[in-house]
Every structure is written in structure tokens, then in C-alpha cells.
Protein backbone atom coordinates (compact mmCIF):
# COMPACT_ATOMS: atom_id res chain seq x y z
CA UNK A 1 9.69 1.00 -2.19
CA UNK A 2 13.48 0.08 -1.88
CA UNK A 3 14.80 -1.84 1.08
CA UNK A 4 11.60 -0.96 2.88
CA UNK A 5 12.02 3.13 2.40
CA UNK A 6 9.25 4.91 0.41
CA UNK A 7 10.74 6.54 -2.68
CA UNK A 8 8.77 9.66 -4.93
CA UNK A 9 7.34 7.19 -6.83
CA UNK A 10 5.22 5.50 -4.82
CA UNK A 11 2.86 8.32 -4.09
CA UNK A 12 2.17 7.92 -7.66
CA UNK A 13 1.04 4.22 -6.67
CA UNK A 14 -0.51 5.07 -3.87
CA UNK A 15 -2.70 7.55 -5.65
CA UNK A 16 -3.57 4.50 -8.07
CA UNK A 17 -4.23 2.59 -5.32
CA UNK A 18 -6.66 4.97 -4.16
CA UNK A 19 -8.40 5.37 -7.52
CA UNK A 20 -9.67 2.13 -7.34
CA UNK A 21 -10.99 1.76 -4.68
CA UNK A 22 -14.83 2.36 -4.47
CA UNK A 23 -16.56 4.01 -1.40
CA UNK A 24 -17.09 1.12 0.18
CA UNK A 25 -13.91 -0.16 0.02
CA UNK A 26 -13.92 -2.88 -2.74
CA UNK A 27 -11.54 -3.16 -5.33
CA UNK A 28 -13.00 -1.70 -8.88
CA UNK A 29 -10.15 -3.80 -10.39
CA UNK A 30 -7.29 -6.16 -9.73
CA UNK A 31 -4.06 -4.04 -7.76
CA UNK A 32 -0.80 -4.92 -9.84
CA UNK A 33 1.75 -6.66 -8.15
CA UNK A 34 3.64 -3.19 -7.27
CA UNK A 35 0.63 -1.82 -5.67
CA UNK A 36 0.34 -5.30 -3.82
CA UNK A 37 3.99 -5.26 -2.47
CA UNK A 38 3.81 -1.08 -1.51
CA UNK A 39 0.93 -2.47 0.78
CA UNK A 40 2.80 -4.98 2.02
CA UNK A 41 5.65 -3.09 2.66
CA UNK A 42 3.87 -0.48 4.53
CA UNK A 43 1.47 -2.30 6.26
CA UNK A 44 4.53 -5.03 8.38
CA UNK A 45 6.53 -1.71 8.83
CA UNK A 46 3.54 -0.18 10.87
CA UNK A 47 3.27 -4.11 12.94
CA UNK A 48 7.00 -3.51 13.71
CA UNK A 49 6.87 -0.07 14.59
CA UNK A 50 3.47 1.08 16.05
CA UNK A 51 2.43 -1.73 17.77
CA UNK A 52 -0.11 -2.97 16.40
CA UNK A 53 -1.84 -6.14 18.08
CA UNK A 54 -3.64 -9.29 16.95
């Protein structure tokens, strides 16, 4: 993620960050600190631009 736009590569993290996950949502090990900020990044743009409420 650059200045909060999602580049080609982070599908490729995204996909990691799928991997491991287990089915019931827990972590099968620690996310790096890339995965960490693409999550970040994606989750305040969708508070600032869908709405979402506390």
C-alpha cells in the first residue's frame, strides 16, 4: 500500500494473510508488520468511506 492506494503487490499479502488464518478465524502464526499495516490501511479507509459506526 502507498499513500493509502492498493498496489499489485498486496494481493500477494493479502493471500498470505488469508493462509493463516484458520477456520475459525485465529491466527496460525504471527502477521508481519506489512500484513499488519495493509489491514490497517484498508480497514480506516472503509471507516472514512462506508460509514461504518461504533
Amino acid at each position: 500500500m502507498k499513500r493509502g492506494k492498493l498496489e499489485l503487490k498486496d494481493s500477494d499479502t493479502l493471500q498470505d494473510i488469508y493462509n493463516k488464518l484458520t477456520i475459525d478465524g485465529y491466527l496460525k502464526e504471527p502477521l508481519t508488520v506489512d500484513e499488519q499495516v495493509l489491514i490497517y490501511g484498508i480497514s480506516k479507509w472503509i471507516r472514512e468511506n462506508v460509514g461504518v459506526e461504533r
